[in-house]
PDB file of N, CA and C in Angstrom:
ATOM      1  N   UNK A   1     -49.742  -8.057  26.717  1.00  0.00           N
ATOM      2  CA  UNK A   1     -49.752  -6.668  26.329  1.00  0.00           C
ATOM      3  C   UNK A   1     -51.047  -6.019  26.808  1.00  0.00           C
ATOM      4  N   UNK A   2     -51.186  -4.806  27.087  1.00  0.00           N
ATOM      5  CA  UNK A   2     -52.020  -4.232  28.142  1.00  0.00           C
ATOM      6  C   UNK A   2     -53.405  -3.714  26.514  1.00  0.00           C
ATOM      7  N   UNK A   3     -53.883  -3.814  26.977  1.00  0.00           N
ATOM      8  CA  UNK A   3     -55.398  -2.806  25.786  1.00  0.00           C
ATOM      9  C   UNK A   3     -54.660  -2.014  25.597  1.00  0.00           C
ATOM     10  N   UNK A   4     -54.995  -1.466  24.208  1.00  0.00           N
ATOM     11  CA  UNK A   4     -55.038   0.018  23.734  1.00  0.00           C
ATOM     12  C   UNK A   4     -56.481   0.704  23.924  1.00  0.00           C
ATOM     13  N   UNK A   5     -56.399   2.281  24.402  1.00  0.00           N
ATOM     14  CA  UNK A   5     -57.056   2.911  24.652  1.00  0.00           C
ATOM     15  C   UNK A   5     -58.097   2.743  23.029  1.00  0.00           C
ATOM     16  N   UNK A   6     -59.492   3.052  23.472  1.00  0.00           N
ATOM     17  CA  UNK A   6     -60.006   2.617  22.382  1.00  0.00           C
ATOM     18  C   UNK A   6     -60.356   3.499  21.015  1.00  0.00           C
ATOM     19  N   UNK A   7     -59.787   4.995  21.347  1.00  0.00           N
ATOM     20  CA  UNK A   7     -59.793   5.848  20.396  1.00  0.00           C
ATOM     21  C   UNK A   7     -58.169   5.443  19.453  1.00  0.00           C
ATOM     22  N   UNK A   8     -57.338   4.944  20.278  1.00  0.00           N
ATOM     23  CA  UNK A   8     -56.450   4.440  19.146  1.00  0.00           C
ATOM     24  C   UNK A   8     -57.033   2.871  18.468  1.00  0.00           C
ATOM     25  N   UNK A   9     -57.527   2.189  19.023  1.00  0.00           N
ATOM     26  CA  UNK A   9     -58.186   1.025  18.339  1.00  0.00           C
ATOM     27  C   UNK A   9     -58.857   1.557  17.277  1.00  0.00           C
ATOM     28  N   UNK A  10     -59.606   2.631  17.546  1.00  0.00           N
ATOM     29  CA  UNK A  10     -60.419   3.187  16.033  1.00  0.00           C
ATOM     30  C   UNK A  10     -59.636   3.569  15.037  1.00  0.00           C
ATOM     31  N   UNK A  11     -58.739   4.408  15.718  1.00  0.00           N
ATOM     32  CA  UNK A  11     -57.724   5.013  14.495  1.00  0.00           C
ATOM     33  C   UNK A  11     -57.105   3.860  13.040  1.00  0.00           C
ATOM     34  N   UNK A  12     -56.432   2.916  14.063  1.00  0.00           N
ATOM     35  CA  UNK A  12     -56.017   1.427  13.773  1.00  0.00           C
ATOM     36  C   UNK A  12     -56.891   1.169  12.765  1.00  0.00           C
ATOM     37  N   UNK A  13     -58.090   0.737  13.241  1.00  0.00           N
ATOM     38  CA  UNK A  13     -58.874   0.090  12.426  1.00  0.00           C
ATOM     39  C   UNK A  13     -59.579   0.840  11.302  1.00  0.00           C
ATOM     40  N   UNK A  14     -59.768   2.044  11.134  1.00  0.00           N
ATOM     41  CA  UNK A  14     -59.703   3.078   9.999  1.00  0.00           C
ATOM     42  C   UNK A  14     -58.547   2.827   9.003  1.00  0.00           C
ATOM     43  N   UNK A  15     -57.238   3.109   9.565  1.00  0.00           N
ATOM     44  CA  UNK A  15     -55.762   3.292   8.656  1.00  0.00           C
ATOM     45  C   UNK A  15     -56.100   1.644   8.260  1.00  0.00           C
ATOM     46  N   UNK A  16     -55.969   0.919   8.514  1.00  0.00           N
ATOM     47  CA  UNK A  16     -56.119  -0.698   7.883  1.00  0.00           C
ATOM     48  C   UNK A  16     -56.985  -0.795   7.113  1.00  0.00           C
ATOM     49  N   UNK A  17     -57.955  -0.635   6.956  1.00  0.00           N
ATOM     50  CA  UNK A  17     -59.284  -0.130   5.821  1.00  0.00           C
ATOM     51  C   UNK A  17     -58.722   0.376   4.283  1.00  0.00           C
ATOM     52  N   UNK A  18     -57.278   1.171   4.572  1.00  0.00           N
ATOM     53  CA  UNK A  18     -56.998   2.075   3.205  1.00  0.00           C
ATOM     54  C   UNK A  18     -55.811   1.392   2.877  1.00  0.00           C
ATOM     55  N   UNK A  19     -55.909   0.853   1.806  1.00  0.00           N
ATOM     56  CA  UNK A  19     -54.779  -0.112   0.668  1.00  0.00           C
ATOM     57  C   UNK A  19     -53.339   0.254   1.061  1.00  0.00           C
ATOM     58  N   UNK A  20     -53.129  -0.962   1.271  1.00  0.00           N
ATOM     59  CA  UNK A  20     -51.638  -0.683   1.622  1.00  0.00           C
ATOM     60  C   UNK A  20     -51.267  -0.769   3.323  1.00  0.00           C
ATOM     61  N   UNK A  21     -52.151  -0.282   4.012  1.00  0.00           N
ATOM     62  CA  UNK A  21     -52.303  -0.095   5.047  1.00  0.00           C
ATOM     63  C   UNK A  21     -52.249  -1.471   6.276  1.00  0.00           C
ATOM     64  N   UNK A  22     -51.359  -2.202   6.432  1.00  0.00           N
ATOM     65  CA  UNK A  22     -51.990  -3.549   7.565  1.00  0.00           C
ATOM     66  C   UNK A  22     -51.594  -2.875   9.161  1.00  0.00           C
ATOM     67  N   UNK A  23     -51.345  -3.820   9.751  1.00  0.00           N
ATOM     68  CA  UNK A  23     -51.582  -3.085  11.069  1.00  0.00           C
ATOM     69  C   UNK A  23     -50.214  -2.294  11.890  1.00  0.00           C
ATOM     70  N   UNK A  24     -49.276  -3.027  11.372  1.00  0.00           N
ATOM     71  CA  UNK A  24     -47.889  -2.466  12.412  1.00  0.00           C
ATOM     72  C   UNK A  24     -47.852  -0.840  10.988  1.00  0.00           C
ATOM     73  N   UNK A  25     -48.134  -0.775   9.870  1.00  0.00           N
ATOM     74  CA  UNK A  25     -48.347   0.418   9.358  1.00  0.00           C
ATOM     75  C   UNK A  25     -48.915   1.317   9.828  1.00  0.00           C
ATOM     76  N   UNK A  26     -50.543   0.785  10.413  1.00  0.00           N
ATOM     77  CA  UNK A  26     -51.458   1.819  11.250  1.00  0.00           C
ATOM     78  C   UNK A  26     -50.867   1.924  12.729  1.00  0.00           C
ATOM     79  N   UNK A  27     -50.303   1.223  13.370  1.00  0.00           N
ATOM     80  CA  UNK A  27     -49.814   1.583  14.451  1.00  0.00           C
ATOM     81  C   UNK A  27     -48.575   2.812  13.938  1.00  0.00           C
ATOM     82  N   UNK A  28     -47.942   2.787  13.001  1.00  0.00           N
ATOM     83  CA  UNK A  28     -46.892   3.492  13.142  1.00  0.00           C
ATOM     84  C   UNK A  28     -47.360   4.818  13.131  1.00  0.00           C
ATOM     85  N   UNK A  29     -48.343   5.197  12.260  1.00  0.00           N
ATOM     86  CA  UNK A  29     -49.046   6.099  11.877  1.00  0.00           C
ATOM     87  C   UNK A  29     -49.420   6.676  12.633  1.00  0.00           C
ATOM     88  N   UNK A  30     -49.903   6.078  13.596  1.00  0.00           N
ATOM     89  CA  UNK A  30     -50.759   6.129  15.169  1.00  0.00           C
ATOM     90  C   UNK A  30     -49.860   7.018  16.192  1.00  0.00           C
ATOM     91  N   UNK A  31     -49.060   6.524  16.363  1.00  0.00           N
ATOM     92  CA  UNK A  31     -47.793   6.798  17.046  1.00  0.00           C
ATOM     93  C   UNK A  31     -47.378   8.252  16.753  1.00  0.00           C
ATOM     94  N   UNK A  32     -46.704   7.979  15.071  1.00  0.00           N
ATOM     95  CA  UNK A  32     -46.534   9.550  14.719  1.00  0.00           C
ATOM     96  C   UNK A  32     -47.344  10.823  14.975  1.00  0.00           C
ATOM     97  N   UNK A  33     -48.925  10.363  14.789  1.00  0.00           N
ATOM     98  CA  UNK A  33     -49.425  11.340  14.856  1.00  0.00           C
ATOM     99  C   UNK A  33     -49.678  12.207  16.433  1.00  0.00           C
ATOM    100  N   UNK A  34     -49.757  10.976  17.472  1.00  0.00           N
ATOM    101  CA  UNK A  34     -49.594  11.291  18.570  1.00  0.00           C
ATOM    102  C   UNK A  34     -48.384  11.608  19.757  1.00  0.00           C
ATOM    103  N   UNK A  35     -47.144  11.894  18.718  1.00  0.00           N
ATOM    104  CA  UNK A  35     -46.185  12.845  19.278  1.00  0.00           C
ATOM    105  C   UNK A  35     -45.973  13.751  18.428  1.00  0.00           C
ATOM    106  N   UNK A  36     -46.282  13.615  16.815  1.00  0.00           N
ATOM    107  CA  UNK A  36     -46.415  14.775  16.401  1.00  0.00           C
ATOM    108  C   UNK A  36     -47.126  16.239  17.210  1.00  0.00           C
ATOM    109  N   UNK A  37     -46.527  17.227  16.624  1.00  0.00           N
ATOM    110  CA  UNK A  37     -47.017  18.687  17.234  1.00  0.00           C
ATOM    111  C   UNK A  37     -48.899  18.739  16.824  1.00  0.00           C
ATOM    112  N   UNK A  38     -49.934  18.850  17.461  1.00  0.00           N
ATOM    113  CA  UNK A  38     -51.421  19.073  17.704  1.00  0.00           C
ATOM    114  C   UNK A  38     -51.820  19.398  16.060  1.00  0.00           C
ATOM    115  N   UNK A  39     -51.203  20.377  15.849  1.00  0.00           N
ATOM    116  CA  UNK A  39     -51.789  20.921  14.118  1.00  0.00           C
ATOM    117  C   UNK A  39     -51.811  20.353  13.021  1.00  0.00           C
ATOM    118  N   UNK A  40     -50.330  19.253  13.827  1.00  0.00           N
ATOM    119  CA  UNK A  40     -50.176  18.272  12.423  1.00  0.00           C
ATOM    120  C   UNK A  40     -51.537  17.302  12.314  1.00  0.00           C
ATOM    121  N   UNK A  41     -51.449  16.676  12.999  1.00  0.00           N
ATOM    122  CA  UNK A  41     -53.028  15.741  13.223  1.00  0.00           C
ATOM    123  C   UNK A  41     -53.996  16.881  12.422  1.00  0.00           C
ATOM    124  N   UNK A  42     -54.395  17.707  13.182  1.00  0.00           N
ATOM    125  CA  UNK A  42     -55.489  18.981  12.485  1.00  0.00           C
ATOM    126  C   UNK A  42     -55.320  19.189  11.477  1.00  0.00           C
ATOM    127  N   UNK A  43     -54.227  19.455  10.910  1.00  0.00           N
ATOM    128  CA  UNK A  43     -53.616  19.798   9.420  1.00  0.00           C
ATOM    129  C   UNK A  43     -54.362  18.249   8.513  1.00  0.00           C
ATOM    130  N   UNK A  44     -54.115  17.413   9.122  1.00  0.00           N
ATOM    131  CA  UNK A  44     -54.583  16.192   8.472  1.00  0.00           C
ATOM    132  C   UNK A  44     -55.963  16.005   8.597  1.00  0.00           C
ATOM    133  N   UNK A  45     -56.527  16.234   9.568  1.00  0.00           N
ATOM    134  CA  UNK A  45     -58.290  15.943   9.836  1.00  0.00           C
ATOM    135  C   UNK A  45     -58.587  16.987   8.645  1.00  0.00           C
ATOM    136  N   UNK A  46     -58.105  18.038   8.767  1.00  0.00           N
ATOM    137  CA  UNK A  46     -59.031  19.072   7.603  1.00  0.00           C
ATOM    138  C   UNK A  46     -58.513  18.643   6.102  1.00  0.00           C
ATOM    139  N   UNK A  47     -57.498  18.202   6.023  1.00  0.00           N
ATOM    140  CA  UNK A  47     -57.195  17.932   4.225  1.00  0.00           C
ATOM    141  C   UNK A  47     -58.519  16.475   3.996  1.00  0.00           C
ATOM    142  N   UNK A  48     -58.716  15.661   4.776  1.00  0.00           N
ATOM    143  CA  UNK A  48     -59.785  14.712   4.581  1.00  0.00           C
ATOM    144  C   UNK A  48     -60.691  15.123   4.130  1.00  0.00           C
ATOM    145  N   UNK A  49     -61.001  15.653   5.464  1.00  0.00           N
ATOM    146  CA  UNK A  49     -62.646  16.786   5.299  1.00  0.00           C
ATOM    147  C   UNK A  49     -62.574  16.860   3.899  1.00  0.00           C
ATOM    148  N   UNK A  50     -62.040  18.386   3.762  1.00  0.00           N
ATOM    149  CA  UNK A  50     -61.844  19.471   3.085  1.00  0.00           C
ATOM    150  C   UNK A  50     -61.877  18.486   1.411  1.00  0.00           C
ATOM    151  N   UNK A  51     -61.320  16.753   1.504  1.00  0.00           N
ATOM    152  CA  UNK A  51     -61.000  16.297  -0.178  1.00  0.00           C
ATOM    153  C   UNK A  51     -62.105  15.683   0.214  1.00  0.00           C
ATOM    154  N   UNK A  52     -63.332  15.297   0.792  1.00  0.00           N
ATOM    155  CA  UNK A  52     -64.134  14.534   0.449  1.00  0.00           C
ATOM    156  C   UNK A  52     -65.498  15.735   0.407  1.00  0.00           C
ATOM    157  N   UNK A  53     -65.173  17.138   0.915  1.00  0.00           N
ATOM    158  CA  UNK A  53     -66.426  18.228   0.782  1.00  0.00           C
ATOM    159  C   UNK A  53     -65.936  18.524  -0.843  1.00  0.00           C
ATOM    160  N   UNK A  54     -64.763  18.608  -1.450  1.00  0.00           N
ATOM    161  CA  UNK A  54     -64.720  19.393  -2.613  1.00  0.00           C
ATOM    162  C   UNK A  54     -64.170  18.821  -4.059  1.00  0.00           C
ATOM    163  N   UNK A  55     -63.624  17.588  -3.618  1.00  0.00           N
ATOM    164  CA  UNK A  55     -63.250  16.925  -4.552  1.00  0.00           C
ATOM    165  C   UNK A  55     -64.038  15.774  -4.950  1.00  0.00           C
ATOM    166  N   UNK A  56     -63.982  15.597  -6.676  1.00  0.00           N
ATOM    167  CA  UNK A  56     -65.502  14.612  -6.955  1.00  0.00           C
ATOM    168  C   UNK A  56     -64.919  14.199  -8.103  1.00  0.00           C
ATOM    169  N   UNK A  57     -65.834  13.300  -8.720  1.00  0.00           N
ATOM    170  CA  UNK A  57     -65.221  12.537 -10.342  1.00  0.00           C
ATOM    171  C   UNK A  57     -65.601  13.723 -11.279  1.00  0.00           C
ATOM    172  N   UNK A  58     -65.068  13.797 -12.485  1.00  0.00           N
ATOM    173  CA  UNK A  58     -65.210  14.780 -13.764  1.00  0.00           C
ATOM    174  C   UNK A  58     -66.556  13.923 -14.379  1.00  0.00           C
ATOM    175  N   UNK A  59     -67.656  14.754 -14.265  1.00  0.00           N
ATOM    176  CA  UNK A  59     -68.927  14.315 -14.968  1.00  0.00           C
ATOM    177  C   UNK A  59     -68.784  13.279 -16.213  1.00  0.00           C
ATOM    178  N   UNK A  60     -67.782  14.201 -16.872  1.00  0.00           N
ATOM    179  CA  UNK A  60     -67.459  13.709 -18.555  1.00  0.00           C
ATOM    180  C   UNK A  60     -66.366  12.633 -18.627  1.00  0.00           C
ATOM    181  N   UNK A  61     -65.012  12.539 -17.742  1.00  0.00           N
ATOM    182  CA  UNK A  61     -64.297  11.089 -17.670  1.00  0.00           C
ATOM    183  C   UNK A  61     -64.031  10.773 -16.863  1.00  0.00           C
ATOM    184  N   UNK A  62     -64.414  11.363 -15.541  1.00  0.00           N
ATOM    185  CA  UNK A  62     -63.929  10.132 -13.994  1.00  0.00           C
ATOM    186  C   UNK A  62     -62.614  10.928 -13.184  1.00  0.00           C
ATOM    187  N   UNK A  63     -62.009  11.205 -14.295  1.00  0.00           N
ATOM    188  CA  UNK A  63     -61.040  12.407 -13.532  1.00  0.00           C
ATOM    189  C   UNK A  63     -61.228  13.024 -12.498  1.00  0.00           C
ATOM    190  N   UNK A  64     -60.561  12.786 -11.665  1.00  0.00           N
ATOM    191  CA  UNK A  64     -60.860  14.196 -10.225  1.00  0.00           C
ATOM    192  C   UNK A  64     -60.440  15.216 -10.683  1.00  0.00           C
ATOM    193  N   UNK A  65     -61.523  15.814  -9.598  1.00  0.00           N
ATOM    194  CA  UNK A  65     -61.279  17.635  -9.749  1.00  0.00           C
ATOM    195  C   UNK A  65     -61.996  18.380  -8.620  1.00  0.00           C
ATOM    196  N   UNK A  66     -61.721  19.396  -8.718  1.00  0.00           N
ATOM    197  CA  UNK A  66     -63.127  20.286  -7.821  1.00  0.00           C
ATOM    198  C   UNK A  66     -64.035  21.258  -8.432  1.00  0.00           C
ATOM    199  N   UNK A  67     -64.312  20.986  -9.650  1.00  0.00           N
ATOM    200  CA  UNK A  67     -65.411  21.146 -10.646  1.00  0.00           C
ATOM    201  C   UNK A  67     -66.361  20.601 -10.847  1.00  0.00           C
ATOM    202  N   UNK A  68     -67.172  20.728 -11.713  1.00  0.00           N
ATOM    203  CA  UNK A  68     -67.936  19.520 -12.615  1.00  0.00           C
ATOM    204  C   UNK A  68     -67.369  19.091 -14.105  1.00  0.00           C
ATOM    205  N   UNK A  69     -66.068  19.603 -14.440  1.00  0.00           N
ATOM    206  CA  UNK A  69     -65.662  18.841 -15.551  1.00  0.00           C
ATOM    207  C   UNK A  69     -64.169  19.083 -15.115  1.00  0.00           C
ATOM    208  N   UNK A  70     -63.373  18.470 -15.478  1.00  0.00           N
ATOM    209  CA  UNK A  70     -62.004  18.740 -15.153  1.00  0.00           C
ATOM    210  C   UNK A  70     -61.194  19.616 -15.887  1.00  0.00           C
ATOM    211  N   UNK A  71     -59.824  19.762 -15.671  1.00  0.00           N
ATOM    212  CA  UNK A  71     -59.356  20.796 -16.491  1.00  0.00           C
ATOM    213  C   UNK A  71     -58.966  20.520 -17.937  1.00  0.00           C
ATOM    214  N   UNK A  72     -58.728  19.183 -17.814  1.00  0.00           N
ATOM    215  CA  UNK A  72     -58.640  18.496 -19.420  1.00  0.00           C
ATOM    216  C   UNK A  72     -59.502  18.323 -20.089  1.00  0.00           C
ATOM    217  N   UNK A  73     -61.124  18.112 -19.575  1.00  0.00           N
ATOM    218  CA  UNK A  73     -62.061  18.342 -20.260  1.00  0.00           C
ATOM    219  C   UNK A  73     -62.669  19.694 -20.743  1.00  0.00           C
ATOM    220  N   UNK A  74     -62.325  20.461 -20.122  1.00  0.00           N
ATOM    221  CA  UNK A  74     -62.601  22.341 -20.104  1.00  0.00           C
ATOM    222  C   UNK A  74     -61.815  22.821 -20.852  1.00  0.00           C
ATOM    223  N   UNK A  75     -60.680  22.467 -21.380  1.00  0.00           N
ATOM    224  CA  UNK A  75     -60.374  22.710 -22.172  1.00  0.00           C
ATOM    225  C   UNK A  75     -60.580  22.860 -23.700  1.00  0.00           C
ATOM    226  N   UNK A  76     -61.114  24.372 -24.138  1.00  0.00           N
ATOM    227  CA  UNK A  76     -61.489  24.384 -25.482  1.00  0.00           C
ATOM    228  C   UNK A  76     -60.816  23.937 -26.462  1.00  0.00           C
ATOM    229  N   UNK A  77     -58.929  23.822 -26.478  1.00  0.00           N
ATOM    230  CA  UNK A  77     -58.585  23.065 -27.419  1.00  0.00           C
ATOM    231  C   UNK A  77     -58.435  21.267 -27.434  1.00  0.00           C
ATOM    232  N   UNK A  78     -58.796  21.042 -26.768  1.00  0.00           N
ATOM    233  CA  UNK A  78     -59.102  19.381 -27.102  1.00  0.00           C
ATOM    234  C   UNK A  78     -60.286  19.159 -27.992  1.00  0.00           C
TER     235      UNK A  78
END
C-alpha cells in the first residue's frame, strides 16, 4: 500500500487519540471529510475552536457551560 500523504497521517492520528476512535474509524472520518463539500470540514474546524475558546467546567460543580457557573447552579430556586 502506497504512504498516505502526511496531513492525512495527522488527521488519523488526532481522530485515534479521542475515545472510541481506532483507526479504520479515523480513516473513515478522513475520507468523509475529504469529499465532503469545503465548509463542512470548516463548519467542523470552527465548532472545535469555538468549544475549547468558550466552553469550560462550572466553577461550583464541573458542569459545562459558557459561564462561570452553570445554568443549574444560577439558578435562584435551587
Amino acid at each position: 500500500m502506497a504512504p498516505l500523504p502526511k496531513a492525512f497521517e495527522a488527521l488519523l492520528h488526532e481522530l485515534t487519540r479521542l475515545p472510541g476512535i481506532g483507526r479504520r474509524g479515523a480513516e473513515r472520518i478522513a475520507i468523509h471529510l475529504l469529499e465532503a463539500p469545503p465548509e463542512q470540514a470548516g463548519a467542523l474546524a470552527e465548532a472545535l475552536a469555538r468549544l475549547r475558546r468558550e466552553v469550560r467546567a462550572c466553577e461550583r460543580c464541573g458542569n459545562w457551560t459558557d459561564a462561570e457557573r452553570c445554568a443549574i447552579c444560577r439558578d435562584p430556586g435551587r
